[in-house]
C-alpha atoms as a PDB file:
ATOM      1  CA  UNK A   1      23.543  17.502   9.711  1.00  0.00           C
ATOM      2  CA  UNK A   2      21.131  20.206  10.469  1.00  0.00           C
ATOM      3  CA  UNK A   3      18.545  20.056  13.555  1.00  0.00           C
ATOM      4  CA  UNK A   4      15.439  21.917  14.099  1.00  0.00           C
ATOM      5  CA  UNK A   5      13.449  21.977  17.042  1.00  0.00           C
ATOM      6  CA  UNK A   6       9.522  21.958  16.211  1.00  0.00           C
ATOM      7  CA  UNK A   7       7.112  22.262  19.057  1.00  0.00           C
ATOM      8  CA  UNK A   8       3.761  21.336  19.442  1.00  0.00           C
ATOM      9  CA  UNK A   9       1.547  21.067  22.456  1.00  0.00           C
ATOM     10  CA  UNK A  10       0.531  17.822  22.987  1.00  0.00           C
ATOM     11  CA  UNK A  11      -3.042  17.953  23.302  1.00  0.00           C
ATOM     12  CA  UNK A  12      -4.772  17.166  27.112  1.00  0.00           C
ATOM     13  CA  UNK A  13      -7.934  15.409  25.318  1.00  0.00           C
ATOM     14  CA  UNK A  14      -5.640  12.557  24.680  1.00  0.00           C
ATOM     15  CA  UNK A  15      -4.868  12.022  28.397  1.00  0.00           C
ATOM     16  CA  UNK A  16      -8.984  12.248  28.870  1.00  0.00           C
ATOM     17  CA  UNK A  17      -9.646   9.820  26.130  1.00  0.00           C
ATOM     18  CA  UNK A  18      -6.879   7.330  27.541  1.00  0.00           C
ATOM     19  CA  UNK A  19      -8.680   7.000  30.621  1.00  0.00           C
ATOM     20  CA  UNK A  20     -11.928   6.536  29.956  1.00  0.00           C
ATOM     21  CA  UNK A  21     -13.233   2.796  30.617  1.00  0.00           C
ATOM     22  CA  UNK A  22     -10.688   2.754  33.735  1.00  0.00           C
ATOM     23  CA  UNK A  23     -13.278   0.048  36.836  1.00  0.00           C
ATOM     24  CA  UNK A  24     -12.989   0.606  39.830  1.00  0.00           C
ATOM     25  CA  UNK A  25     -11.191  -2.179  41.341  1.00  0.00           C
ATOM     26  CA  UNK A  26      -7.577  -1.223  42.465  1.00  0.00           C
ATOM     27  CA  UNK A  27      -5.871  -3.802  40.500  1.00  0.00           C
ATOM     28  CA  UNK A  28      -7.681  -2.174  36.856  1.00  0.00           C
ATOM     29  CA  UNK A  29      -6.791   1.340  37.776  1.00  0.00           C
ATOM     30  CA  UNK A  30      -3.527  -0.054  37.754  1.00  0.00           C
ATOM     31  CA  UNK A  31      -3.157  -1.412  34.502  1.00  0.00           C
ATOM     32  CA  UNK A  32      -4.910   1.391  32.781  1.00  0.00           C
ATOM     33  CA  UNK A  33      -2.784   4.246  34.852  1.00  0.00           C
ATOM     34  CA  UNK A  34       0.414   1.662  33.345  1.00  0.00           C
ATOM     35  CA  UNK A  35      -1.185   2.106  29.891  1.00  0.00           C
ATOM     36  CA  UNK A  36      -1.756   5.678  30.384  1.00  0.00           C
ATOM     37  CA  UNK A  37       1.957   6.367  31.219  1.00  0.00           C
ATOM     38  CA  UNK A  38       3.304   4.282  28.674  1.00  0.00           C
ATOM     39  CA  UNK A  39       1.461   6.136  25.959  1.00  0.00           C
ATOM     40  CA  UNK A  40       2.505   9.517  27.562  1.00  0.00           C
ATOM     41  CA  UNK A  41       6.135   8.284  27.584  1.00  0.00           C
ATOM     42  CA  UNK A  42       7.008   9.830  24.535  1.00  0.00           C
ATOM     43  CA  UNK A  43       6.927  13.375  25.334  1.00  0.00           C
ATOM     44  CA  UNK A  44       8.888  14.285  22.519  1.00  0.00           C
ATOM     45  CA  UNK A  45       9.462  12.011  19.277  1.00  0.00           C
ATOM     46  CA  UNK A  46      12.922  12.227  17.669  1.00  0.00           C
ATOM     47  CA  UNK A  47      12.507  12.311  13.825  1.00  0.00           C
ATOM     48  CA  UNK A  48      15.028  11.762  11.401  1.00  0.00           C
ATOM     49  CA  UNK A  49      14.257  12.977   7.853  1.00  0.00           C
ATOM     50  CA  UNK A  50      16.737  12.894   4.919  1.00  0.00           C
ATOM     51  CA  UNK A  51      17.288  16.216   2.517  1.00  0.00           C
ATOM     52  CA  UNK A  52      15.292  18.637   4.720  1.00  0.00           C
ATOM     53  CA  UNK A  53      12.222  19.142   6.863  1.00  0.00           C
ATOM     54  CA  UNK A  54       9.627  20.787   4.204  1.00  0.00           C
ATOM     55  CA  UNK A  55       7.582  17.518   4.301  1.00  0.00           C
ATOM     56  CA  UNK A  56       6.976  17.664   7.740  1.00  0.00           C
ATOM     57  CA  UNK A  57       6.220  21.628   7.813  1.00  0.00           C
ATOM     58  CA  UNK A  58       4.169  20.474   5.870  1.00  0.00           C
ATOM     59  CA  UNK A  59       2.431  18.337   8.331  1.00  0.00           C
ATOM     60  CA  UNK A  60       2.549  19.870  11.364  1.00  0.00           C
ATOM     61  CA  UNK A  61      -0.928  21.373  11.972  1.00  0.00           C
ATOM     62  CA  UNK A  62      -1.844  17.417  11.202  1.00  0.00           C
ATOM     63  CA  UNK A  63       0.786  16.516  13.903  1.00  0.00           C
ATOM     64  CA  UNK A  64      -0.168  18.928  16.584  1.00  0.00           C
ATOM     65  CA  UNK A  65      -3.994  17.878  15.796  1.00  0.00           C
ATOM     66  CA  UNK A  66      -3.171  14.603  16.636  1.00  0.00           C
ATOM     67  CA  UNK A  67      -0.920  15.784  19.756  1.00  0.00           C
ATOM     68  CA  UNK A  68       2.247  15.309  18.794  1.00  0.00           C
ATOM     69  CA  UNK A  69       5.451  17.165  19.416  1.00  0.00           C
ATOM     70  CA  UNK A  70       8.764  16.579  17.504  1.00  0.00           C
ATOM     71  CA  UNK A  71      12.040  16.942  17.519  1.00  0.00           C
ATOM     72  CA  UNK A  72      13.463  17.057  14.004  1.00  0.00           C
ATOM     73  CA  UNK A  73      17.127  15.957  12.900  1.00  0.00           C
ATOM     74  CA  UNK A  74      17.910  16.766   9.125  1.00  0.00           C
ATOM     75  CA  UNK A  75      20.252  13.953   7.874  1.00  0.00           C
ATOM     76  CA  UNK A  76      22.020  14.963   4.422  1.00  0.00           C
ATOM     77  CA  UNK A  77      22.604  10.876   3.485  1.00  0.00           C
ATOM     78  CA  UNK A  78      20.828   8.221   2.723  1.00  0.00           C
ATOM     79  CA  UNK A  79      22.304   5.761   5.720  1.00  0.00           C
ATOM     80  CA  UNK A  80      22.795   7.958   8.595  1.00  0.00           C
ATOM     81  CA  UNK A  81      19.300   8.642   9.677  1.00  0.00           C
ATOM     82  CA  UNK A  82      19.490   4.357  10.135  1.00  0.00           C
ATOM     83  CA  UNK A  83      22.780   4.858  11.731  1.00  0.00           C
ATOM     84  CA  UNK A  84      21.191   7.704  14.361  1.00  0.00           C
ATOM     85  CA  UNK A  85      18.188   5.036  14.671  1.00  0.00           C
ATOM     86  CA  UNK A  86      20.311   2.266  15.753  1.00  0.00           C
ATOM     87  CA  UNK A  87      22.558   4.648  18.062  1.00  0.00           C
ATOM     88  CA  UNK A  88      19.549   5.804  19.534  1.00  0.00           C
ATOM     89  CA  UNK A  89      20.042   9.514  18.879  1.00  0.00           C
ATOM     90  CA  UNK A  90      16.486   9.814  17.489  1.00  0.00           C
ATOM     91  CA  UNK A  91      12.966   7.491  17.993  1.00  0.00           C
ATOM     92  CA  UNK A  92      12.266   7.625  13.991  1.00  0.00           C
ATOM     93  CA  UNK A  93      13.154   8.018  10.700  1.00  0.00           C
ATOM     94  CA  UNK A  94      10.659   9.047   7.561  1.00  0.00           C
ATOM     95  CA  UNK A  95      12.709   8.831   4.263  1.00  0.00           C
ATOM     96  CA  UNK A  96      12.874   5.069   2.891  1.00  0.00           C
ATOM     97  CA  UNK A  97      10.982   2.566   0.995  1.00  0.00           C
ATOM     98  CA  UNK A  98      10.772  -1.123   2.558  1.00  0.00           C
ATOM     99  CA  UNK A  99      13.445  -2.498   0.202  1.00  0.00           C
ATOM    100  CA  UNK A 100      15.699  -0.186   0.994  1.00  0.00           C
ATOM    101  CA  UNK A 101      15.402  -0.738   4.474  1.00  0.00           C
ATOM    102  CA  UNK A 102      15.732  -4.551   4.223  1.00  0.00           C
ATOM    103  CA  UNK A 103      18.719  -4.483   2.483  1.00  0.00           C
ATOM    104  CA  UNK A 104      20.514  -1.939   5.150  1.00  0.00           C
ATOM    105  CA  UNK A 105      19.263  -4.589   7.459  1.00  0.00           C
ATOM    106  CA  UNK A 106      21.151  -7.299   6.247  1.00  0.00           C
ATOM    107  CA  UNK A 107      24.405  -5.687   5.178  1.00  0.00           C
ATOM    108  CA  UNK A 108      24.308  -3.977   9.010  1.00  0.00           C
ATOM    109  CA  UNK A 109      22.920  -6.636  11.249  1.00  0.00           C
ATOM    110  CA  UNK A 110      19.829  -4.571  12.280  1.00  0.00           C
ATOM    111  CA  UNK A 111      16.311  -5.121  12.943  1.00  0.00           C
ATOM    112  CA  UNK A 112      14.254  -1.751  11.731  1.00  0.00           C
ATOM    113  CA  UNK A 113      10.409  -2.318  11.150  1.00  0.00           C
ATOM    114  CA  UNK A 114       8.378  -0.187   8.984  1.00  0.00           C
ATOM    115  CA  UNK A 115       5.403   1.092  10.611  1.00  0.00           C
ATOM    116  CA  UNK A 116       2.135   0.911   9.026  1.00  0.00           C
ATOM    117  CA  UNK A 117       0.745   2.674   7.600  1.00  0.00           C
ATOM    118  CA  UNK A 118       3.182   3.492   5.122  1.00  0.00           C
ATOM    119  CA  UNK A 119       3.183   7.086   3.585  1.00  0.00           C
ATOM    120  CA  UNK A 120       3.373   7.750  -0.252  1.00  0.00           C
ATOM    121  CA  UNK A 121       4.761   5.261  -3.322  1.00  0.00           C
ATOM    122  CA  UNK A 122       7.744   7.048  -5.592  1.00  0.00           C
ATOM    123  CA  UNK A 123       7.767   7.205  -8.944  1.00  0.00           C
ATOM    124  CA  UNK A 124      10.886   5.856 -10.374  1.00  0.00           C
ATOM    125  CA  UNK A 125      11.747   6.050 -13.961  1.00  0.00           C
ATOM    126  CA  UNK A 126      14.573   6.251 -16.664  1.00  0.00           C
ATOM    127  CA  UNK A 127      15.158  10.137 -17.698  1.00  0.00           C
ATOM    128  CA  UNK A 128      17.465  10.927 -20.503  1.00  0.00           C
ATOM    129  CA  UNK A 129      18.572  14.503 -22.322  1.00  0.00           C
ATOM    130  CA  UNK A 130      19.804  12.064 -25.339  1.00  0.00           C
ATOM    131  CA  UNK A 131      16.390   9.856 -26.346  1.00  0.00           C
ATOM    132  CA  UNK A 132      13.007   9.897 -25.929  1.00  0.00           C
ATOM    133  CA  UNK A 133      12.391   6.089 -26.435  1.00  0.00           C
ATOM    134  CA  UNK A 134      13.899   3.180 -25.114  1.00  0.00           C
ATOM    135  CA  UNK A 135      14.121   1.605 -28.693  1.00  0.00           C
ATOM    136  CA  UNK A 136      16.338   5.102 -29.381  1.00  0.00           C
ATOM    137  CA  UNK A 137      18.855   2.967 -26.958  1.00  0.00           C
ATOM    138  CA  UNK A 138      22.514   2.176 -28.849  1.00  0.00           C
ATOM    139  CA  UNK A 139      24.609  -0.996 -28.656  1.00  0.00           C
ATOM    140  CA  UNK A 140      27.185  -0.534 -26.102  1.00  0.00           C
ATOM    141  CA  UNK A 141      25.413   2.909 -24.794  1.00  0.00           C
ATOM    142  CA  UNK A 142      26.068   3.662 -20.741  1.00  0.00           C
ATOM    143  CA  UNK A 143      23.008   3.426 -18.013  1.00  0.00           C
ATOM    144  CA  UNK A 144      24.111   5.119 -14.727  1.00  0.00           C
ATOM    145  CA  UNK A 145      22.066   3.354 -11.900  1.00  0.00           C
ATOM    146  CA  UNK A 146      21.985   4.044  -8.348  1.00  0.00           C
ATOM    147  CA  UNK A 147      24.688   2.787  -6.025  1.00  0.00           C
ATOM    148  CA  UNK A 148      22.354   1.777  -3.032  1.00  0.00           C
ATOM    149  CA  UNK A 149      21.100  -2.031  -3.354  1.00  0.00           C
ATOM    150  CA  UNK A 150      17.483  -1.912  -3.250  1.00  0.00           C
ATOM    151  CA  UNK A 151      17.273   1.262  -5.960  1.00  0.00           C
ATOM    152  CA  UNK A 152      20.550  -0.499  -8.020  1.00  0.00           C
ATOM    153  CA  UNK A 153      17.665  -3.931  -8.415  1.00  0.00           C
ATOM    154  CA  UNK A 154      14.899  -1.402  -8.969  1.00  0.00           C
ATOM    155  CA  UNK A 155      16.670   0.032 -11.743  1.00  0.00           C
ATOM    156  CA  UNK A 156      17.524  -3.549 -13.552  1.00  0.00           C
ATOM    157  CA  UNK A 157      14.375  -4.195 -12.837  1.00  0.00           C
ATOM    158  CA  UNK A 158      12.753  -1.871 -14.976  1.00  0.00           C
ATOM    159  CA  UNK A 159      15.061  -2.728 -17.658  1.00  0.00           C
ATOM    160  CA  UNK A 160      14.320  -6.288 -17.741  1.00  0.00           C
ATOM    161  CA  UNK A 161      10.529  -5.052 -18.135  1.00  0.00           C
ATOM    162  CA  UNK A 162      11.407  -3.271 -21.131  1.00  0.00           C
ATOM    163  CA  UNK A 163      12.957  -6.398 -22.458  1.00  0.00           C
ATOM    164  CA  UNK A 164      16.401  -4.664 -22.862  1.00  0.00           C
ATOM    165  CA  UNK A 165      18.193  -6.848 -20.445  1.00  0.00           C
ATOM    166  CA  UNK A 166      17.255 -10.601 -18.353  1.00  0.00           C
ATOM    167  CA  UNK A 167      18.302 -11.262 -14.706  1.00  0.00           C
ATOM    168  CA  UNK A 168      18.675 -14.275 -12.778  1.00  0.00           C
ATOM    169  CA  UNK A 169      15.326 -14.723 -11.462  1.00  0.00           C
ATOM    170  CA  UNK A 170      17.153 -16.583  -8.208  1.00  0.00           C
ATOM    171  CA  UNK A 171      18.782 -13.726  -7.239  1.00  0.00           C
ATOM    172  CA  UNK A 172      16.413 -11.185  -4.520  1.00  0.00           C
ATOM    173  CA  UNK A 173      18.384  -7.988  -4.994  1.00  0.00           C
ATOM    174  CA  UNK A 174      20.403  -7.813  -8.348  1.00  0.00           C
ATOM    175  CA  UNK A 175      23.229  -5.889  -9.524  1.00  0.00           C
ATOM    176  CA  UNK A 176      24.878  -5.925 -12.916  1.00  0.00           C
ATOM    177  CA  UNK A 177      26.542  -8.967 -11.847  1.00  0.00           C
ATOM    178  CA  UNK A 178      23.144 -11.066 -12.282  1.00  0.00           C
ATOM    179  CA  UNK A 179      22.570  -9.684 -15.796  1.00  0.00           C
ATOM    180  CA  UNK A 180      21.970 -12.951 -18.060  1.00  0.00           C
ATOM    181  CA  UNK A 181      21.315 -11.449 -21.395  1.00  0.00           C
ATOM    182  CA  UNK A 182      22.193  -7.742 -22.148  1.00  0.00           C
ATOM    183  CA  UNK A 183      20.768  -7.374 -25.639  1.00  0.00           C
ATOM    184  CA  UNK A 184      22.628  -4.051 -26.332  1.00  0.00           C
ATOM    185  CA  UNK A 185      25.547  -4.525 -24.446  1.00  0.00           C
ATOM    186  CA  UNK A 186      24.820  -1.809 -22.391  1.00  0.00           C
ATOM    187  CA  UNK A 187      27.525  -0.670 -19.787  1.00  0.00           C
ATOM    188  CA  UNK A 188      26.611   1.162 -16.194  1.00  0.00           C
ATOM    189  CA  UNK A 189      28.439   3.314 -13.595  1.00  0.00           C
ATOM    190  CA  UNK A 190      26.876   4.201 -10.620  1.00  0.00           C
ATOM    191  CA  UNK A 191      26.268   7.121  -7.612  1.00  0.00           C
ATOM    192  CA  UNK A 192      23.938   8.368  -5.072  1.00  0.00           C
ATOM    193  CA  UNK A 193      20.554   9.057  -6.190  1.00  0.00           C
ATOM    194  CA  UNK A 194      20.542  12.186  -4.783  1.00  0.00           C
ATOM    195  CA  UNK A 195      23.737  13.615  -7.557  1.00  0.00           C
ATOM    196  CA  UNK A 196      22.475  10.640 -10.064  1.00  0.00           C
ATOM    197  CA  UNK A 197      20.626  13.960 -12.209  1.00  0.00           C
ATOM    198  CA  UNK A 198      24.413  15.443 -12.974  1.00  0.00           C
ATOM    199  CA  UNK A 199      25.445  12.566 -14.625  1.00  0.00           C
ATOM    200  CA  UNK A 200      22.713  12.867 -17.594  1.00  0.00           C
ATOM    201  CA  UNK A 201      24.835  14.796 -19.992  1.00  0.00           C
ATOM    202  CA  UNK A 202      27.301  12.156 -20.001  1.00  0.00           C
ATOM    203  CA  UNK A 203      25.135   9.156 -20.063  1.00  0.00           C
ATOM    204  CA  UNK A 204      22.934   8.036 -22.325  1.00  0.00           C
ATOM    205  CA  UNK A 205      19.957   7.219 -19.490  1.00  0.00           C
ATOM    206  CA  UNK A 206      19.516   7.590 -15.692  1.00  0.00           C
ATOM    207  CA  UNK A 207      17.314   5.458 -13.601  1.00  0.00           C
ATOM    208  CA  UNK A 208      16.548   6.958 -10.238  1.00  0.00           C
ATOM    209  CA  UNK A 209      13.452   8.640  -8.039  1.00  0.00           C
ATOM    210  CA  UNK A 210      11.267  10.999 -10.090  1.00  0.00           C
ATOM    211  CA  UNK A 211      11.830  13.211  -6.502  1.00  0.00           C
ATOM    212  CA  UNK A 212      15.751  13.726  -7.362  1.00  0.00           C
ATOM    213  CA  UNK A 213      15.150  14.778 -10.431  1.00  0.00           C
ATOM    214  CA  UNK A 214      12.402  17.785  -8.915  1.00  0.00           C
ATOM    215  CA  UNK A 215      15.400  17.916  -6.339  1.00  0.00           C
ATOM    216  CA  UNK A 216      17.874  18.986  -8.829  1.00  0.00           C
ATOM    217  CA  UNK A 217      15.283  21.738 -10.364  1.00  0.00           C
ATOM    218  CA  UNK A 218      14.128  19.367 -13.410  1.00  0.00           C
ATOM    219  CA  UNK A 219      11.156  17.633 -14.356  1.00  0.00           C
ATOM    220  CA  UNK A 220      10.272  14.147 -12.667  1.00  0.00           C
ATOM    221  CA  UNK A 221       7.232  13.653 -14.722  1.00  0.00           C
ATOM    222  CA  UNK A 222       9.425  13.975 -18.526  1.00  0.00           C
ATOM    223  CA  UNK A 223      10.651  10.702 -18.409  1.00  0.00           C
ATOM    224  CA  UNK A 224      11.690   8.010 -21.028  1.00  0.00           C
ATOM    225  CA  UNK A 225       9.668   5.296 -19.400  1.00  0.00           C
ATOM    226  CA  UNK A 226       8.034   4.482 -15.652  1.00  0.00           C
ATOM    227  CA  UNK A 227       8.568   1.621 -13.044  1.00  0.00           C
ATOM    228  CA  UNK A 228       5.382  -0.423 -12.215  1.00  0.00           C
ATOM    229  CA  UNK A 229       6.094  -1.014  -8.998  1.00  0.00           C
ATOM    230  CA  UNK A 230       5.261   1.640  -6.961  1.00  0.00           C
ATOM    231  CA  UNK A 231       3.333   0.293  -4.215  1.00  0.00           C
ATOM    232  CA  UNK A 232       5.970  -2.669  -3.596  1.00  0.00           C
ATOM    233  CA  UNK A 233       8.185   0.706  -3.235  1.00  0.00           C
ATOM    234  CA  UNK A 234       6.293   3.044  -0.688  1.00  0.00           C
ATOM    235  CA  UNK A 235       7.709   5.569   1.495  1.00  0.00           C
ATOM    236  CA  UNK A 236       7.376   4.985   5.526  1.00  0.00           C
ATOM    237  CA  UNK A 237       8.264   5.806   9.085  1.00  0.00           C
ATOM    238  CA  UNK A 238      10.978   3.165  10.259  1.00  0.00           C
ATOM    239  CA  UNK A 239      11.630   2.340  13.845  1.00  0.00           C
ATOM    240  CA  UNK A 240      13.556   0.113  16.107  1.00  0.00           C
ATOM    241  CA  UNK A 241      11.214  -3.447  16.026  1.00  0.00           C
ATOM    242  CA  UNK A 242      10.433  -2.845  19.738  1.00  0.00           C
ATOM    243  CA  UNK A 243       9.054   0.226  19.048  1.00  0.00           C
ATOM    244  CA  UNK A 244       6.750  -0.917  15.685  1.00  0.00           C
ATOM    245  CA  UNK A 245       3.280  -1.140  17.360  1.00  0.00           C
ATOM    246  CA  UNK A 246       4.097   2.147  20.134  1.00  0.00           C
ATOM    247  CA  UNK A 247       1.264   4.185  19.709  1.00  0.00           C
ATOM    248  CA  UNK A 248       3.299   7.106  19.479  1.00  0.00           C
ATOM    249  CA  UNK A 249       4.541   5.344  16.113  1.00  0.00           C
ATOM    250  CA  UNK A 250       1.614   4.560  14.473  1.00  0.00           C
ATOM    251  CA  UNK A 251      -0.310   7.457  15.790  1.00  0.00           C
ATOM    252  CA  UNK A 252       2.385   9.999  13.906  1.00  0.00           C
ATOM    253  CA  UNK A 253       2.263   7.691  10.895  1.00  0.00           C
ATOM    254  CA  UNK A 254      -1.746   8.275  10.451  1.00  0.00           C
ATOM    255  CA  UNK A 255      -1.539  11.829  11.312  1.00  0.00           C
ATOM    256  CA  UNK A 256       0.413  12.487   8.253  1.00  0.00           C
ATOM    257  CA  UNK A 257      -1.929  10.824   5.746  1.00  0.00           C
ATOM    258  CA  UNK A 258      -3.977  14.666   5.431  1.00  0.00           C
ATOM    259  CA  UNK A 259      -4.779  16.855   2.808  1.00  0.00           C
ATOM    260  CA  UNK A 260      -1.936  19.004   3.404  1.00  0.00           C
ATOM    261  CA  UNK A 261       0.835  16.348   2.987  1.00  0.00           C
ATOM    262  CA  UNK A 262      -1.226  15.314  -0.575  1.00  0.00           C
ATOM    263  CA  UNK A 263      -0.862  18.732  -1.686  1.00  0.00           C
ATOM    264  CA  UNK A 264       2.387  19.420  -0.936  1.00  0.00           C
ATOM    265  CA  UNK A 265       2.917  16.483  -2.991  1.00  0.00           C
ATOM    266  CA  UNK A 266       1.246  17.647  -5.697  1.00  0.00           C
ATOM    267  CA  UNK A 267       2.510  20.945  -5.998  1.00  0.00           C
ATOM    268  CA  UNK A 268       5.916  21.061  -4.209  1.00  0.00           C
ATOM    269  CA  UNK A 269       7.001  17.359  -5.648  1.00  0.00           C
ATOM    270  CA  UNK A 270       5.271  17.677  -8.857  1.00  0.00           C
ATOM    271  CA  UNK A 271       3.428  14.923  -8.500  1.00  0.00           C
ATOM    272  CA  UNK A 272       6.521  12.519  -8.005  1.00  0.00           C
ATOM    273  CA  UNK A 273       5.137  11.134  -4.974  1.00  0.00           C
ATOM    274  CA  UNK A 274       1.850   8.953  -4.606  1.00  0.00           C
ATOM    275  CA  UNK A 275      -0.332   9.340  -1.192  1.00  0.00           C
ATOM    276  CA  UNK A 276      -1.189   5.378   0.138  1.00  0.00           C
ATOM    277  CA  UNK A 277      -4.459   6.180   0.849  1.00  0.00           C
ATOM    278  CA  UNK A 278      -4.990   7.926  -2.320  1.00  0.00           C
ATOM    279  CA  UNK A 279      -3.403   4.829  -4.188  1.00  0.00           C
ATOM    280  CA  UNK A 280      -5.441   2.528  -2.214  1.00  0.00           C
ATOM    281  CA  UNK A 281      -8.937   3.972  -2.645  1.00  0.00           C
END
């Protein structure tokens, strides 16, 4: 785990605008200076990102517009930056999609929230160096999936919409288990995401985040065939639920929807990643 410190001034217009509409009577000035200092509270947000902190250099002039300041903590899994959440060791996290948070949820006993608005949808797809059509697909060939929950259903998921397998429609999050009709026989293995890209000389498809593939220096956008489901899938800032309508929260969560972080999109994630406002429009 890595940690950078990035600074920005928080800006004084803020305080300015926060008090504006304060009456005069003793008890009002009250309750807005209580408003005022709750807002101000966060001084410094504690953000956990996953991989590294390129996103949010990419944001930062949006950030210190806004008049934010951060402290960053680079995680380099996929469950610690919830584990640092729930410990407390940082305010925030910005690295998971909604599924993916409800099932570390229930397997850990914890309450996380999403904060809206969310941030970008992922494109998830099958890759393969061995076909180039899911009809070149052999009885008995191997699928490697991912070995988190919510990405292990996404993955079956897709295959069921190619007609190549059919789950048990009763069952929320599926694994191979809750396969009722496997067509080809297919077999899977599993790992992280993030290493899922090594095992595609020795599998006949991979189903993971188009991002992991960029990750691992290879094209997200060559791809066998696409998940439809981006939007149920989107990318957010996660917090504690006390802490889901803070201003500080939702403040940092619009500042990123800019220009900047849809470019760096485009050009340093090749596209893999889908602004929310842009899908929305």
């Amino acid at each position: 785990m890595k940690k950078r410190i990035l600074s920005v001034l928080l800006a004084a217009a803020m305080v300015g605008t926060m008090l504006v509409g304060c009456g005069s009577s003793s008890s009002s000035k009250s309750s807005d200076d209580a408003k005022t200092e709750s807002s101000d509270e966060k001084k410094v947000i504690k953000l956990g990102v996953r991989d590294n902190a390129d996103q949010v250099d990419a944001v930062m002039d949006a950030i210190e517009a806004a008049g934010y300041k951060v402290d960053v903590t680079v995680f380099d899994d996929s469950n610690q930056p919830n584990v640092a959440l729930g410990e407390g060791s940082i305010d925030i996290n910005w690295y998971q999609h909604e599924p993916f948070l409800k099932a570390y949820n229930d397997a850990n006993g914890t309450d996380f929230v999403m904060v809206e608005p969310k941030t970008a949808a992922p494109l998830f797809a099958m890759y393969s160096e061995k076909i180039k059509s899911v009809d070149e697909l052999k009885d008995g060939d191997t699928i490697a999936l991912c070995s988190d929950a919510s990405n292990k259903a996404r993955g079956l998921h897709l295959l069921e919409s190619q007609g190549l397998i059919t789950l048990d429609d009763s069952v929320e999050t599926p694994t191979q288990y809750d396969i009722k009709e496997n067509k080809l026989n297919l077999k899977f293995i599993e790992a992280d995401m993030q290493v899922l890209p090594q095992s595609l000389p020795d599998v006949a498809a991979i189903l993971c985040a188009a991002a992991h593939m960029v990750n691992a220096g290879l094209d997200g956008t060559d791809y066998v065939c696409a998940s439809d489901d981006a939007e149920t899938y989107a990318v957010g800032f996660v917090v504690r639920k006390e802490d889901k309508d803070a201003e500080w929260a939702t403040g940092l969560a619009k500042a990123v929807q800019c220009d900047a972080l849809a470019d760096y999109y485009k050009t340093e994630k090749k596209g893999t990643m889908v602004p929310m406002w842009e899908l929305n429009k």
